[in-house]
Protein backbone atom coordinates (compact mmCIF):
# COMPACT_ATOMS: atom_id res chain seq x y z
CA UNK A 1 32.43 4.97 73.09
CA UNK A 2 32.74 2.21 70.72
CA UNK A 3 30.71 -0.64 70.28
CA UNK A 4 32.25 -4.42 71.56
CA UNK A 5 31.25 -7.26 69.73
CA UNK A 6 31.43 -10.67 71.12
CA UNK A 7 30.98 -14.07 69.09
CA UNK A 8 29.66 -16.72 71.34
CA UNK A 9 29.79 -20.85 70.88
CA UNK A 10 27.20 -21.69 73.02
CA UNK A 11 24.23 -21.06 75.22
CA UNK A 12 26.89 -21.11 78.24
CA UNK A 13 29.08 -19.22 76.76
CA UNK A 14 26.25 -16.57 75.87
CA UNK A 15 25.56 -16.67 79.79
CA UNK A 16 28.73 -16.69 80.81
CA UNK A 17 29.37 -12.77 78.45
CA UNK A 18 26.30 -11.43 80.42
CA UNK A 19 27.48 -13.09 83.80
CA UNK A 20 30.59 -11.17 83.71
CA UNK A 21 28.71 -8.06 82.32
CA UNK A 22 26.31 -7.86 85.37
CA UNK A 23 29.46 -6.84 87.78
CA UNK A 24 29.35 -3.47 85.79
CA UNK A 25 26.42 -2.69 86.07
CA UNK A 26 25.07 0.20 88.68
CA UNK A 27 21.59 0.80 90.09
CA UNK A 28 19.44 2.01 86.97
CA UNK A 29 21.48 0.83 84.71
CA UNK A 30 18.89 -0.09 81.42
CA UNK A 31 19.81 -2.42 78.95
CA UNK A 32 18.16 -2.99 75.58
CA UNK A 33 17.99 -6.35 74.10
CA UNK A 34 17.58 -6.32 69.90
CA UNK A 35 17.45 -9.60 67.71
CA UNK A 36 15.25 -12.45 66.27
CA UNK A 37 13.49 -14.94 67.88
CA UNK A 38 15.84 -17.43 69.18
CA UNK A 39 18.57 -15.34 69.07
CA UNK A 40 19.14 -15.41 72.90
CA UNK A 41 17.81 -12.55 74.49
CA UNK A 42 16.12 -14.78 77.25
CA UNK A 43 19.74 -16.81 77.77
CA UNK A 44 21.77 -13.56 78.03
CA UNK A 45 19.25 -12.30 80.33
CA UNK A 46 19.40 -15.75 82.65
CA UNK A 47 23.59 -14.77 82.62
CA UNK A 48 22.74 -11.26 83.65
CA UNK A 49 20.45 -12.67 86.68
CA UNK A 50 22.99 -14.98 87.49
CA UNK A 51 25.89 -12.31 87.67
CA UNK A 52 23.40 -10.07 89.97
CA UNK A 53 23.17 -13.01 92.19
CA UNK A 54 19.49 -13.97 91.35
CA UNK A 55 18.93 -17.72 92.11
CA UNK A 56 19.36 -19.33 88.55
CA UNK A 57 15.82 -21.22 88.78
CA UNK A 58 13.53 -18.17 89.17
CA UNK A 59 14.65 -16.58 85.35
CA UNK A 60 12.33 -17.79 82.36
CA UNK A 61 10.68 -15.58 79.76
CA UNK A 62 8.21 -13.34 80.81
CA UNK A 63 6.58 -13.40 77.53
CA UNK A 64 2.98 -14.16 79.14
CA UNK A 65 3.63 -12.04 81.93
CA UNK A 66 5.27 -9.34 80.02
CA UNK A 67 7.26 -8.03 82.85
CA UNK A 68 8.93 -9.89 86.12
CA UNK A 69 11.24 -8.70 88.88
CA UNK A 70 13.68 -10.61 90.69
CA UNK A 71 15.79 -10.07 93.67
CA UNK A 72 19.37 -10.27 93.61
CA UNK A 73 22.83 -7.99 94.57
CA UNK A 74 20.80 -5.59 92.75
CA UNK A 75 17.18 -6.37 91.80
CA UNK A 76 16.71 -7.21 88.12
CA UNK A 77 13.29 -6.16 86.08
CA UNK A 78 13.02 -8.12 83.40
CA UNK A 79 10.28 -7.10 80.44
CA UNK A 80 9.37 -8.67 76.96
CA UNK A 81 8.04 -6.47 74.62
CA UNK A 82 7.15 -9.35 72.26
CA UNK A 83 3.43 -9.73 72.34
CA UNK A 84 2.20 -5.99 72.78
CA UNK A 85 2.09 -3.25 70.20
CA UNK A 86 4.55 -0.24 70.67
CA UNK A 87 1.11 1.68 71.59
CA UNK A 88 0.97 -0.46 74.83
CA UNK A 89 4.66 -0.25 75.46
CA UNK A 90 4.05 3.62 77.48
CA UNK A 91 1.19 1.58 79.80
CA UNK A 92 3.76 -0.54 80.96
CA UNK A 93 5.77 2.59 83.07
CA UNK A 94 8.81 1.08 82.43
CA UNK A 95 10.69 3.96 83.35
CA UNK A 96 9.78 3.76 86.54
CA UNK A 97 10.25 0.28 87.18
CA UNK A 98 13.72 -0.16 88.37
CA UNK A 99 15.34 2.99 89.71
CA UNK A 100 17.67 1.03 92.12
CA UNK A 101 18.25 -2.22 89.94
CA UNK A 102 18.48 -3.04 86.37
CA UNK A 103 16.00 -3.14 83.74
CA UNK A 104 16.13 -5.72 81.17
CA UNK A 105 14.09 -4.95 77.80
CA UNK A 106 13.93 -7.94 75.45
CA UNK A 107 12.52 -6.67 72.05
CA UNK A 108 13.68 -3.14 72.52
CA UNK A 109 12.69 -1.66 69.15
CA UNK A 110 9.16 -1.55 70.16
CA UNK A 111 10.06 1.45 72.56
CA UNK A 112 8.21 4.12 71.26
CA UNK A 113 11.47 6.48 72.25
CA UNK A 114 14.83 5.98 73.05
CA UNK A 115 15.68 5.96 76.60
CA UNK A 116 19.00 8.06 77.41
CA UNK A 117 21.74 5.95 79.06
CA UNK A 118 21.12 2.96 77.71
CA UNK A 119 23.27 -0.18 77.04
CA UNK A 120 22.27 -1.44 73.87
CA UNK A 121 22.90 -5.32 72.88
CA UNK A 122 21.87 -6.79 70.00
CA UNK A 123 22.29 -10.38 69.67
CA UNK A 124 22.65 -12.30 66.05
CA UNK A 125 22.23 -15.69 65.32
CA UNK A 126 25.02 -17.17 62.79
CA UNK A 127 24.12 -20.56 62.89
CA UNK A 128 23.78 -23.85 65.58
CA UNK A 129 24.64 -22.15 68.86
CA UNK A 130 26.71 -19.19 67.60
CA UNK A 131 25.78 -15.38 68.11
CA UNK A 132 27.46 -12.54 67.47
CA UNK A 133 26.22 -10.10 70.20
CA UNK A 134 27.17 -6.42 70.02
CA UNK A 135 27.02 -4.52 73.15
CA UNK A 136 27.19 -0.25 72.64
CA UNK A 137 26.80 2.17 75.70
CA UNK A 138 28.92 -0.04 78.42
């Protein structure tokens, strides 16, 4: 399977990618979220929440909270790596988090291994509002 890659104009249309990505997805689906700060792994993941029917005003970062779970046509777990080591990534039990909804992983590359089946998206910033997001394993 070959990777798709997607360049984006805006914040909505970043949303809107993910929106339309959430009707593929199937009950464990996993998806890994790669790229900078800013690069809009929290905006694709507030399209994927609104494509699995999560009420748009629940979604922020979880940053603080590390990991939060939302209900929706499928329930969405949604988990930023960002301020722990990959050490503390295992404690979390994120494979066990969301076995009949998706799982959401925003600064992937601090998974200490890779987790089979996964959708991998990494999302580059190329200036003002435009990304370049390429999604592999969908």
């Amino acid at each position: 399977m070959s990777a798709r890659v997607v360049e984006t104009r805006s914040e909505a249309d970043t949303q809107e990618l993910a929106r339309a990505m959430a009707a593929r997805l199937v009950p464990g689906s996993v998806l890994l979220l790669r790229g900078e700060l800013g690069a809009g792994k929290t905006a694709f993941v507030r399209g994927l929440a609104e494509g699995l029917e999560v009420p748009d005003d629940q979604v922020s970062s979880p940053t603080f909270t590390l990991v939060q779970s939302y209900r929706g046509r499928l329930p969405l777990v949604h988990a930023d790596l960002y301020r722990i080591t990959s050490a503390e990534v295992d404690d979390l039990g994120l494979d066990e988090t969301a076995p009949e909804g998706v799982l959401a992983i925003e600064w992937a590359e601090k998974l200490a291994r890779p987790i089979p089946g996964a959708i991998s998206i990494l999302l580059e910033d190329l200036g003002g509002d435009r990304r370049r997001i390429t999604i592999d394993g969908l």
